[in-house]
Protein backbone atom coordinates (compact mmCIF):
# COMPACT_ATOMS: atom_id res chain seq x y z
CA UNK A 1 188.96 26.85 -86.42
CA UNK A 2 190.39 29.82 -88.29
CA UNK A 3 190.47 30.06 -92.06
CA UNK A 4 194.02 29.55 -92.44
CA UNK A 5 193.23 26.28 -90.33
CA UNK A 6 190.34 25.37 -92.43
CA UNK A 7 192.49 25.41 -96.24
CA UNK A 8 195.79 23.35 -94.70
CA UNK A 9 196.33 20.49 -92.88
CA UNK A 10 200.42 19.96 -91.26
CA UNK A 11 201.15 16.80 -89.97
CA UNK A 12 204.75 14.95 -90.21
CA UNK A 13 206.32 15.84 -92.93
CA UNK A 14 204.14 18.43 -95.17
CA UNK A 15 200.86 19.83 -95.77
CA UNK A 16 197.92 19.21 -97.57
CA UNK A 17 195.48 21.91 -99.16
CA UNK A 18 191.70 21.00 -98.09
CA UNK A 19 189.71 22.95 -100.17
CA UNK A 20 190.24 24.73 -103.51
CA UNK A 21 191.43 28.48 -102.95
CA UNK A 22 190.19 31.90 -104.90
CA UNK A 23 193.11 31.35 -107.10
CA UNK A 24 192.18 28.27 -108.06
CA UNK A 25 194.65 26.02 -106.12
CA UNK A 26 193.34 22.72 -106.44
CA UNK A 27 192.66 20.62 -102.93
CA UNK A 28 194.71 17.53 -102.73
CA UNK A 29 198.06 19.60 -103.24
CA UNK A 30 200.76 18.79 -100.77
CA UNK A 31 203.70 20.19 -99.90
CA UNK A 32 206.01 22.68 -97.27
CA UNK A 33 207.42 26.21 -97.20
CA UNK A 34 210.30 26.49 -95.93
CA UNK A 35 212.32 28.89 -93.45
CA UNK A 36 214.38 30.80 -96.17
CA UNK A 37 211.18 30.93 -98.02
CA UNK A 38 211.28 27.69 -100.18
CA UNK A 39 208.35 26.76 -101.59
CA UNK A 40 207.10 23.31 -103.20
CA UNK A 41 203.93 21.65 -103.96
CA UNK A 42 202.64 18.42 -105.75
CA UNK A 43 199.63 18.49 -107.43
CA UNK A 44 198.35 15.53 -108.26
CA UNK A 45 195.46 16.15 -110.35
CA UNK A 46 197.26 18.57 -112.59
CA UNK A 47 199.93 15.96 -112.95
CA UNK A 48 203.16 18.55 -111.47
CA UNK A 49 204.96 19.69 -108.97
CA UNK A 50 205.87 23.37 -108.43
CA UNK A 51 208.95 24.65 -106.89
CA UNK A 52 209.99 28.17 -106.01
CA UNK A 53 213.66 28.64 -104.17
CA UNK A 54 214.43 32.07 -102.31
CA UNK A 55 217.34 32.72 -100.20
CA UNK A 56 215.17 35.44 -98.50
CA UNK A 57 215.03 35.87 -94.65
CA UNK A 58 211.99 37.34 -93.45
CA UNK A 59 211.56 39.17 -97.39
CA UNK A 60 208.45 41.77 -96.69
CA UNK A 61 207.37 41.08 -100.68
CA UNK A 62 207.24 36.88 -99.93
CA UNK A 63 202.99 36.67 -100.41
CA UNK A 64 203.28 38.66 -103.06
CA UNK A 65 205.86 36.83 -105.18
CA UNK A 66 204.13 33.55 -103.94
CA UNK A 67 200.72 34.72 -104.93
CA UNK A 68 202.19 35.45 -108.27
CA UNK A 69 203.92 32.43 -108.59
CA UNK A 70 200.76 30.15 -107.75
CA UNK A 71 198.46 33.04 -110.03
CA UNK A 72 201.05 32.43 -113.05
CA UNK A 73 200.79 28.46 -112.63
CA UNK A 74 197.19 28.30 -112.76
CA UNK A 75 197.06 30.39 -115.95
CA UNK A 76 199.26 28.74 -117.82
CA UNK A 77 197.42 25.44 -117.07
CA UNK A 78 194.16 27.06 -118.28
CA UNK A 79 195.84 27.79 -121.61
């Protein structure tokens, strides 16, 4: 099982994060990107949901404006 494999589970319907990532992306979180890179999450132990719309085909910046995204989130819940 790769590592991609080992952080997310898809089954019908969504995802759901396994283990906490580097970023501090809390396990439990659920959720589904979409084709047009949509993006959404529940959290349940932080109590939100996160949402991040693109109209974007195939957008060569998408993990980096996602890995800000989730980076920006986790801060401002530490402060």
């Amino acid at each position: 099982m790769g590592l991609f494999q080992s952080l997310l589970v898809f089954g019908y319907g969504g995802e759901v994060r396994l283990t906490e990532n580097a970023d501090g992306i809390n396990a439990g979180q659920w959720g589904w990107n979409g084709f047009w890179q949509t993006y959404f999450r529940i959290d349940p132990q932080n109590d939100m949901v996160l949402i991040l719309f693109t109209n974007a085909f195939d957008n060569p910046k998408w993990d980096e404006i996602l890995g800000g995204y989730e980076t920006i989130v986790v801060q401002a819940i530490e402060d």
